[in-house]
PDB file of N, CA and C in Angstrom:
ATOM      1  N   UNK A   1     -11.146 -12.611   8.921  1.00  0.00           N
ATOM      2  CA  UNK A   1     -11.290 -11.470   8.049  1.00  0.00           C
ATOM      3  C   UNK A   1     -11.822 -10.293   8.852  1.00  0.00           C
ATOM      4  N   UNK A   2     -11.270  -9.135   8.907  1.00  0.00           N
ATOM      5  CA  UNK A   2     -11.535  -8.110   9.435  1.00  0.00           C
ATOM      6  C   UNK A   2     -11.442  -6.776   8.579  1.00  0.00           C
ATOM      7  N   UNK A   3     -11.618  -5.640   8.896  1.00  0.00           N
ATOM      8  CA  UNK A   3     -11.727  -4.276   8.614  1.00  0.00           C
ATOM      9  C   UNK A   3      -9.669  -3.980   8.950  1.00  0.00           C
ATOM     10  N   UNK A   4      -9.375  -3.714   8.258  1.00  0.00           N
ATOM     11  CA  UNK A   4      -8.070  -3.004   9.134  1.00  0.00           C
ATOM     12  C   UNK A   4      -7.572  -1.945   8.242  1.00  0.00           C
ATOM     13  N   UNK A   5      -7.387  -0.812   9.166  1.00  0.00           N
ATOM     14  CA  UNK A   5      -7.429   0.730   8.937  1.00  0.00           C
ATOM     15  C   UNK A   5      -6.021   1.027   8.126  1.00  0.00           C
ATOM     16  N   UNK A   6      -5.424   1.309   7.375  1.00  0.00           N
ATOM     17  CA  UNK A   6      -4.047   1.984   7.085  1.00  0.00           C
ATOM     18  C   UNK A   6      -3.866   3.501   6.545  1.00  0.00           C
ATOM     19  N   UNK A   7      -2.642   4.336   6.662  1.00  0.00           N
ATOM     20  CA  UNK A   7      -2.518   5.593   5.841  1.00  0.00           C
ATOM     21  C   UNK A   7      -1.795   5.235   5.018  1.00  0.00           C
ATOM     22  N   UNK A   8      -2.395   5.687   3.924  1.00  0.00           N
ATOM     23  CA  UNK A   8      -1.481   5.126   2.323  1.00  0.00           C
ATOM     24  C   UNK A   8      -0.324   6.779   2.322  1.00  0.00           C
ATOM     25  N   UNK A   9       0.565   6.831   1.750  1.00  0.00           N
ATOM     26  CA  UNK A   9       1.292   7.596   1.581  1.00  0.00           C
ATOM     27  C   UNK A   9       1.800   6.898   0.497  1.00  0.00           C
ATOM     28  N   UNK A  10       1.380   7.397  -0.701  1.00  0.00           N
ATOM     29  CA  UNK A  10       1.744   7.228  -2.249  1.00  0.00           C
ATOM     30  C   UNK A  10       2.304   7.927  -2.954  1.00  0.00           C
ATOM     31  N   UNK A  11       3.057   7.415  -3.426  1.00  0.00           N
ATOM     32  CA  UNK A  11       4.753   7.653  -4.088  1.00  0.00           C
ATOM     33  C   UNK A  11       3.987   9.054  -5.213  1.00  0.00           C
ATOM     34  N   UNK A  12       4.281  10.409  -5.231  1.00  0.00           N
ATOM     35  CA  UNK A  12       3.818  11.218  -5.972  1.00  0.00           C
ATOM     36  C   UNK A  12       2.866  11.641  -5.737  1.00  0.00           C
ATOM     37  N   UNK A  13       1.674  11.279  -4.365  1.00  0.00           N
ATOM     38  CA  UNK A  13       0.523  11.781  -4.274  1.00  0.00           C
ATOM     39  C   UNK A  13       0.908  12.915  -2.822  1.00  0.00           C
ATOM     40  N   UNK A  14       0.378  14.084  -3.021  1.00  0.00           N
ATOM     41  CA  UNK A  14       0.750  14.669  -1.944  1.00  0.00           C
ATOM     42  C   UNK A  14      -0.921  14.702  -0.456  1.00  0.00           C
ATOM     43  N   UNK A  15      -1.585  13.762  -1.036  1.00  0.00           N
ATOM     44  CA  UNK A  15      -2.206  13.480   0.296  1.00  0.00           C
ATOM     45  C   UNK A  15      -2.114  11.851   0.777  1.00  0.00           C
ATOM     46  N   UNK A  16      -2.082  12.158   1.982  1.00  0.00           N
ATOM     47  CA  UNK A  16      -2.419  11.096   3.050  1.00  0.00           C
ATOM     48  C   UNK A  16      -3.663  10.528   3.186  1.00  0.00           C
ATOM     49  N   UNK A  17      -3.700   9.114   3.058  1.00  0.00           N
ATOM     50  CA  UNK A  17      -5.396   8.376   2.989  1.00  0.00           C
ATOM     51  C   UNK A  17      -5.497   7.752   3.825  1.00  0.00           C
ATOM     52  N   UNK A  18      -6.847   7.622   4.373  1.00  0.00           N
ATOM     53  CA  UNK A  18      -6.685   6.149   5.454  1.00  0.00           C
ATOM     54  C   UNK A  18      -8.068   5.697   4.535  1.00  0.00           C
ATOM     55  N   UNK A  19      -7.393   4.445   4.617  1.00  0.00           N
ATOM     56  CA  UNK A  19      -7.367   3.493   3.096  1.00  0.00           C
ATOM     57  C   UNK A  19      -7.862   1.964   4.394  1.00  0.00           C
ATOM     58  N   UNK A  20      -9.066   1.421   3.971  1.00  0.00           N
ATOM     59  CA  UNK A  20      -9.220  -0.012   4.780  1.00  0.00           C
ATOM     60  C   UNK A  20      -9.491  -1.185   3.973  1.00  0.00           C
ATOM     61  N   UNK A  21      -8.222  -1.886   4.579  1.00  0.00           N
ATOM     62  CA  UNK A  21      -8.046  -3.320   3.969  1.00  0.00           C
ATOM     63  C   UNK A  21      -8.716  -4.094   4.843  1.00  0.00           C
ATOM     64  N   UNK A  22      -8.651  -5.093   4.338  1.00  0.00           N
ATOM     65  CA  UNK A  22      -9.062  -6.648   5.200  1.00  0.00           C
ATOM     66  C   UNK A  22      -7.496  -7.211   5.506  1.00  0.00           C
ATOM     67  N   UNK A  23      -7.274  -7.716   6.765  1.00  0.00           N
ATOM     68  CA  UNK A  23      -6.181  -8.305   7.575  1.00  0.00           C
ATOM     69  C   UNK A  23      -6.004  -9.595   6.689  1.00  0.00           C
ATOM     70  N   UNK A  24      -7.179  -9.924   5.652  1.00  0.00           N
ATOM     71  CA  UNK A  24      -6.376 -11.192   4.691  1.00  0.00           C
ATOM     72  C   UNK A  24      -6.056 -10.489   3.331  1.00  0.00           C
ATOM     73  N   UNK A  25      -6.246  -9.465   3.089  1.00  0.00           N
ATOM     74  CA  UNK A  25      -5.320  -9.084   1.997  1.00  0.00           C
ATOM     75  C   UNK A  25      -3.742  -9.297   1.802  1.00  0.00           C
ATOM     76  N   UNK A  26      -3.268  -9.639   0.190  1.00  0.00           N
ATOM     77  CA  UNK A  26      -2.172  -9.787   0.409  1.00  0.00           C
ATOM     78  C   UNK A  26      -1.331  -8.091   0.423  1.00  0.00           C
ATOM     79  N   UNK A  27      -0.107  -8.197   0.308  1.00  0.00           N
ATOM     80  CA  UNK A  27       0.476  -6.439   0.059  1.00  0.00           C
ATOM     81  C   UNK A  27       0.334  -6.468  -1.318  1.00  0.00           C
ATOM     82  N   UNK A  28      -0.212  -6.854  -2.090  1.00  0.00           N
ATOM     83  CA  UNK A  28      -0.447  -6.929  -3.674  1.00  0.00           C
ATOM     84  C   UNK A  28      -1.815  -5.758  -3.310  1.00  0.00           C
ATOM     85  N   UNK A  29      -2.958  -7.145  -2.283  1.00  0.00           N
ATOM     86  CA  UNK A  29      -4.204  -6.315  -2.917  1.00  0.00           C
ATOM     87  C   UNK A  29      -4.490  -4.903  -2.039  1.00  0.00           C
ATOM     88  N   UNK A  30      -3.712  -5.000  -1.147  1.00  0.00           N
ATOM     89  CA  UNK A  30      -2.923  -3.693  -0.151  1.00  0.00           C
ATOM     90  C   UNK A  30      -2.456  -2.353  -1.062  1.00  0.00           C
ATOM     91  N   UNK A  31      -1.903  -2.845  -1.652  1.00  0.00           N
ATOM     92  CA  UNK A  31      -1.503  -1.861  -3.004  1.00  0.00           C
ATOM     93  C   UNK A  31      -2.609  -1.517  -3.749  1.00  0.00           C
ATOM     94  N   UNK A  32      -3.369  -2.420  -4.157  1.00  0.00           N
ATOM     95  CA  UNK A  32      -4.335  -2.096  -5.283  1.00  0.00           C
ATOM     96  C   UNK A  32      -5.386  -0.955  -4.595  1.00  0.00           C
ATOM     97  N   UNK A  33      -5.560  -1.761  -3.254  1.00  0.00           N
ATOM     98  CA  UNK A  33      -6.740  -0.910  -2.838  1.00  0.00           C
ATOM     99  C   UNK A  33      -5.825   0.659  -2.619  1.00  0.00           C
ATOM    100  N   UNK A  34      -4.739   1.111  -2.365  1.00  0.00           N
ATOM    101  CA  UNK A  34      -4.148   2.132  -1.732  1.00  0.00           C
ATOM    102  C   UNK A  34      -4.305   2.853  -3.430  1.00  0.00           C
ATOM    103  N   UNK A  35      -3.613   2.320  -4.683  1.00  0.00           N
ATOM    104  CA  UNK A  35      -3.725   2.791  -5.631  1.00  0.00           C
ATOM    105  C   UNK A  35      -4.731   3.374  -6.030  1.00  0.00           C
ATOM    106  N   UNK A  36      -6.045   2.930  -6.024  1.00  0.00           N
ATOM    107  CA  UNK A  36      -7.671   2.969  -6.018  1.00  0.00           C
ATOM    108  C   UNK A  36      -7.550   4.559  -5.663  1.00  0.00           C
ATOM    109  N   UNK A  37      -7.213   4.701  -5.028  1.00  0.00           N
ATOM    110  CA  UNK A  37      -7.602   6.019  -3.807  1.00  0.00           C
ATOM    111  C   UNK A  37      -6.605   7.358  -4.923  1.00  0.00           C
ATOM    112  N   UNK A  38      -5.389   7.174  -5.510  1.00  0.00           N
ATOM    113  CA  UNK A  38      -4.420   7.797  -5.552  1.00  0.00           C
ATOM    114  C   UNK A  38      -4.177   7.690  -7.553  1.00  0.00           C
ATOM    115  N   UNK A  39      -4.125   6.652  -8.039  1.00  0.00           N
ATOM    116  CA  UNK A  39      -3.345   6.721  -9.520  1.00  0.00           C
ATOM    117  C   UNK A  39      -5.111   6.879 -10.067  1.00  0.00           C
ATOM    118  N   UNK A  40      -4.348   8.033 -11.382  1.00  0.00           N
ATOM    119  CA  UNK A  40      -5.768   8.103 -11.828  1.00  0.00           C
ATOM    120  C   UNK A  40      -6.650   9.637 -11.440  1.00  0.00           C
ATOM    121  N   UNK A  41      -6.039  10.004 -10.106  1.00  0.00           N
ATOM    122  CA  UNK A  41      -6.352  10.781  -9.546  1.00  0.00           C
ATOM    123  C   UNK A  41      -5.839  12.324  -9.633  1.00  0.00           C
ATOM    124  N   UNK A  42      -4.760  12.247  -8.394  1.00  0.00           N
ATOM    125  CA  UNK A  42      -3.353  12.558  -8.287  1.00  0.00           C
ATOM    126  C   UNK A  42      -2.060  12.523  -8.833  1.00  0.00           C
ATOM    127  N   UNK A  43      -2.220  10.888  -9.270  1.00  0.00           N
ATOM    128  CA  UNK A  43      -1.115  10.004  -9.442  1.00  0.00           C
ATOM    129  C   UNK A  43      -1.034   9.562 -11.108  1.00  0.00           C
ATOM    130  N   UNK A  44      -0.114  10.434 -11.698  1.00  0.00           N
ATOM    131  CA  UNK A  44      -0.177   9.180 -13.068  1.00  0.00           C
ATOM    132  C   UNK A  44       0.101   8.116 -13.176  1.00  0.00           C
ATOM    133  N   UNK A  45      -0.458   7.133 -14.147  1.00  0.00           N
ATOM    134  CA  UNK A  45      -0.222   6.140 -13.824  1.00  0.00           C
ATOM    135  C   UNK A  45       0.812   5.724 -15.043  1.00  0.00           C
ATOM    136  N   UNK A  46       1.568   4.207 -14.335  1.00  0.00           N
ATOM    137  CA  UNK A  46       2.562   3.822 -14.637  1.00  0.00           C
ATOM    138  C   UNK A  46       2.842   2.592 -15.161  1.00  0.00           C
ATOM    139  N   UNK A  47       2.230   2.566 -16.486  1.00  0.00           N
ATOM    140  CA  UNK A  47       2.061   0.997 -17.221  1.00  0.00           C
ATOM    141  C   UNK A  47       3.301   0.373 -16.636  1.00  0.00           C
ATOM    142  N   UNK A  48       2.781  -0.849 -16.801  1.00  0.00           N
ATOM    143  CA  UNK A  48       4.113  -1.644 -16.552  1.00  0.00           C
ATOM    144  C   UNK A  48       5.193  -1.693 -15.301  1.00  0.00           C
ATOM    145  N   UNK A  49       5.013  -1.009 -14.363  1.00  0.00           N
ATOM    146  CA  UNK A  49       5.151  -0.981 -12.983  1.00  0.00           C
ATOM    147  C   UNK A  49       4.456  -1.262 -11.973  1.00  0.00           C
ATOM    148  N   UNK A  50       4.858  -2.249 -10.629  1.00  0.00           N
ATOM    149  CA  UNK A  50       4.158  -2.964  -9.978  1.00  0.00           C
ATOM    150  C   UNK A  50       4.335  -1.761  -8.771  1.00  0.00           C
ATOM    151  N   UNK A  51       3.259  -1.960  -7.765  1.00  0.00           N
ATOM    152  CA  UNK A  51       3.474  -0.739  -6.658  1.00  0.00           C
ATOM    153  C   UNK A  51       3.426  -1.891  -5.596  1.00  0.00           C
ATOM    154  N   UNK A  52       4.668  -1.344  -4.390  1.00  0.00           N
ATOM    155  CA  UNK A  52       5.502  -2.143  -3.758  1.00  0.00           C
ATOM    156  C   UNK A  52       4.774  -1.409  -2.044  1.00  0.00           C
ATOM    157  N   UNK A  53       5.054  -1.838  -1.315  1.00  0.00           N
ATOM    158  CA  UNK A  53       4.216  -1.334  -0.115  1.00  0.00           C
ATOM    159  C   UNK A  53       5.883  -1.936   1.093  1.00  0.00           C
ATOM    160  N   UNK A  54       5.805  -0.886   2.042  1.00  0.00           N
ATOM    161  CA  UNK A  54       6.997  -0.753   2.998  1.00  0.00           C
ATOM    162  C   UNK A  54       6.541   0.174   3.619  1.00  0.00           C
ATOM    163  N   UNK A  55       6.959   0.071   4.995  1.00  0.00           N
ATOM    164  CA  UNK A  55       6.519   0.534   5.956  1.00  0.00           C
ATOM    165  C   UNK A  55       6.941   2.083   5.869  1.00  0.00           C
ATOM    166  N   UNK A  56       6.444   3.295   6.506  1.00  0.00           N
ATOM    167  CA  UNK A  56       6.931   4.427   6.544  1.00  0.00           C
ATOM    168  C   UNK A  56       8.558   4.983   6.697  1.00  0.00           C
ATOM    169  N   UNK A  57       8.895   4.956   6.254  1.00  0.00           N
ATOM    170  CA  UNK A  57      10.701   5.603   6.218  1.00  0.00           C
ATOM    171  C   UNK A  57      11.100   4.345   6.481  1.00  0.00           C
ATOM    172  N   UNK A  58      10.885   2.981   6.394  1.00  0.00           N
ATOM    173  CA  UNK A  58      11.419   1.929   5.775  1.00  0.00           C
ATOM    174  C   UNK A  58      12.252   1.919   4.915  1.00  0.00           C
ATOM    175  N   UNK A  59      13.518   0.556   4.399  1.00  0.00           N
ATOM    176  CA  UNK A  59      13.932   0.511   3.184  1.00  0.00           C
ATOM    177  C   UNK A  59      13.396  -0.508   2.623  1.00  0.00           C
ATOM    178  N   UNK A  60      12.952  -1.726   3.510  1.00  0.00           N
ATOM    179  CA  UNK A  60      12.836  -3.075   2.555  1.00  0.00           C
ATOM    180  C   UNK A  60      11.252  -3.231   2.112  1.00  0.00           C
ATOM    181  N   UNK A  61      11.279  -3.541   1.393  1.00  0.00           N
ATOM    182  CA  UNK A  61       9.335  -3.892   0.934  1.00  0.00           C
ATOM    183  C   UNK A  61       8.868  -5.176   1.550  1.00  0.00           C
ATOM    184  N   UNK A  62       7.894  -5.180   2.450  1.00  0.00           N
ATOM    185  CA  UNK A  62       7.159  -6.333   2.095  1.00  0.00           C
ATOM    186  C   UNK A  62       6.967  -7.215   1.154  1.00  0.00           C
ATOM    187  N   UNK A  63       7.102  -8.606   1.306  1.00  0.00           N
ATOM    188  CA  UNK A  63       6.935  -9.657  -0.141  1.00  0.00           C
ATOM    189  C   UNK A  63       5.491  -9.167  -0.631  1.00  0.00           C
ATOM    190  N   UNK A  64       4.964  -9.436  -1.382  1.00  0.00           N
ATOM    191  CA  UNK A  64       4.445  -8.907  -2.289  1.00  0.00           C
ATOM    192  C   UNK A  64       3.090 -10.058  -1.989  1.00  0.00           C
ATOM    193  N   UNK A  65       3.368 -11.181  -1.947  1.00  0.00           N
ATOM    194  CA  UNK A  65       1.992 -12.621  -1.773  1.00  0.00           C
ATOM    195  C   UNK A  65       2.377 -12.615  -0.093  1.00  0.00           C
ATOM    196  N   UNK A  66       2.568 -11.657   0.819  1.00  0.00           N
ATOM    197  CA  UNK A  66       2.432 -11.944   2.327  1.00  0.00           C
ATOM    198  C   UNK A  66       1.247 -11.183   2.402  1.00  0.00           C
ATOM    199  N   UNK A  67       0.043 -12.053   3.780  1.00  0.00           N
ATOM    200  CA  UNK A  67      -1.042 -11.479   4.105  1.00  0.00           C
ATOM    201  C   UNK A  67      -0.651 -10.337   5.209  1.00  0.00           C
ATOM    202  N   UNK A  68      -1.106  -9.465   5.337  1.00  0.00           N
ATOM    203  CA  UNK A  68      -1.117  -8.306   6.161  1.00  0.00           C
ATOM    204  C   UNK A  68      -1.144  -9.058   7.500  1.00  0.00           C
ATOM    205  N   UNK A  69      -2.469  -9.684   7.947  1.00  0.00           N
ATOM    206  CA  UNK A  69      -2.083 -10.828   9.039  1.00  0.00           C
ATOM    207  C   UNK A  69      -1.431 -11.080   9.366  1.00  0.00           C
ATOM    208  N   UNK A  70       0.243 -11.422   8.609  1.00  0.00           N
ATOM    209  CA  UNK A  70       0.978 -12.395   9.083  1.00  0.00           C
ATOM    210  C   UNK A  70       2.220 -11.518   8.926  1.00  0.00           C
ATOM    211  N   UNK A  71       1.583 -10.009   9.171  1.00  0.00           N
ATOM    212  CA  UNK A  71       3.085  -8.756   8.961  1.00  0.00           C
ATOM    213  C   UNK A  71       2.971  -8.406  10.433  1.00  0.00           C
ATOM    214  N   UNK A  72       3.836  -7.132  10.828  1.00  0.00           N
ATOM    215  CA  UNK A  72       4.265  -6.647  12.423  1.00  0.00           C
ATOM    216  C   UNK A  72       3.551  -5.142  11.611  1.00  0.00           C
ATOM    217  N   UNK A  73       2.864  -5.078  10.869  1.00  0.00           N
ATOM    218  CA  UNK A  73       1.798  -3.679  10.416  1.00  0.00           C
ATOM    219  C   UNK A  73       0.565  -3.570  11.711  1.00  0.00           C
ATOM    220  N   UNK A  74       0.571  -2.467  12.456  1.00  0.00           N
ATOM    221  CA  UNK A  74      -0.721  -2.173  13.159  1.00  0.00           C
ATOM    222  C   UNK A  74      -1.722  -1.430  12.059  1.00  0.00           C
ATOM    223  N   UNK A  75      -2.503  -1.389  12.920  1.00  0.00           N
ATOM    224  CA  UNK A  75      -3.796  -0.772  12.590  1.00  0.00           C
ATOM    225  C   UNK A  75      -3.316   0.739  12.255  1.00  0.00           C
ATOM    226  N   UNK A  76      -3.980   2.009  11.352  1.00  0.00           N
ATOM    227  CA  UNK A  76      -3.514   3.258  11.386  1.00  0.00           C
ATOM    228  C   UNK A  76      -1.738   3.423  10.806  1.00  0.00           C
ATOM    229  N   UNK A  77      -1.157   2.534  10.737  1.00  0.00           N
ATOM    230  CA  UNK A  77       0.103   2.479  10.355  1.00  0.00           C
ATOM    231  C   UNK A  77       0.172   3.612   9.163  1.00  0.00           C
ATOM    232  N   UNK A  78       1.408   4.133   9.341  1.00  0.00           N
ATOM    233  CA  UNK A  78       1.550   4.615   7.648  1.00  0.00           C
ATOM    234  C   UNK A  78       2.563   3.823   6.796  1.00  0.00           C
ATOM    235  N   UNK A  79       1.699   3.752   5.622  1.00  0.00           N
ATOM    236  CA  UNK A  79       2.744   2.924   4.643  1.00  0.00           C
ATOM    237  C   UNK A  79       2.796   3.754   3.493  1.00  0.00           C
ATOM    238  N   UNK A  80       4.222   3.523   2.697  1.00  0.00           N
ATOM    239  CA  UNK A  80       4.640   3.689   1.859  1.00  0.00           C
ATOM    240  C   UNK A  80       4.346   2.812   1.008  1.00  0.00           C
ATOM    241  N   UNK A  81       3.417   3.335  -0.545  1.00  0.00           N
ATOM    242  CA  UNK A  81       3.261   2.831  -1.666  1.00  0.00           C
ATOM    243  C   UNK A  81       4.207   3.073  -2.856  1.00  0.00           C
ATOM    244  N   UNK A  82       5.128   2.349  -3.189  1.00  0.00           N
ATOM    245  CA  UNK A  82       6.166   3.145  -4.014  1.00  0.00           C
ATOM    246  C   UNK A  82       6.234   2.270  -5.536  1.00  0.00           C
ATOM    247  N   UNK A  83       6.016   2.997  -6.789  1.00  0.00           N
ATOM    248  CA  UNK A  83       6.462   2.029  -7.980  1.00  0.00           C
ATOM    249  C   UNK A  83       7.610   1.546  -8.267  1.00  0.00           C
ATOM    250  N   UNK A  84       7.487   0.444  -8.587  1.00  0.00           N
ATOM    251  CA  UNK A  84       8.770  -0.329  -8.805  1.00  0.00           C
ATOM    252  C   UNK A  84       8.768  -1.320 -10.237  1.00  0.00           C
ATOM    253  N   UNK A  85      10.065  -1.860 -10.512  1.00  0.00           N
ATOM    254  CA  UNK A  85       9.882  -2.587 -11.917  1.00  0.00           C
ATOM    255  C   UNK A  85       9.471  -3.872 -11.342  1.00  0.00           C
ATOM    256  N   UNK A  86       9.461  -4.812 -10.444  1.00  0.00           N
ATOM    257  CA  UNK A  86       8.936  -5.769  -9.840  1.00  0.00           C
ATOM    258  C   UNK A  86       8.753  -5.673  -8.573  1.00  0.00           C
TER     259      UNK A  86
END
């Protein structure tokens, strides 16, 4: 378990966060914590939509129950937080 640094870039928020997870978070609680920072805020929020995490100008999302640990994500990375229906 560690500290590990990320920039959230959230779907509708027009700032950039550096947002710190733990390297055993899954991209679920990766999301939650990035959301934390952004819906509520900035960001309206979006009953019933799950927020999906992919790498910067990426297309595919990360699975959703993978630990950050066990992704090719560095430290400082920017990620894309984007809502989705699952």
């Amino acid at each position: 378990m560690a500290l590990f640094p990320v920039i959230s870039n959230f779907q509708y928020d027009f700032v950039l966060q550096l947002v710190a997870v733990d390297s055993e978070n899954t991209m679920d609680e990766v999301a939650a914590a990035a959301a934390y920072h952004s819906v509520g805020r900035r960001v309206a929020p979006q009953p019933g939509k799950v927020v999906r995490v992919r790498r910067q100008g990426g297309e595919a999302f990360y699975p959703r129950h993978v630990k950050l640990c066990d992704t090719d994500i560095r430290a400082m990375e920017s990620l894309e937080f984007i809502f989705c229906d699952t």
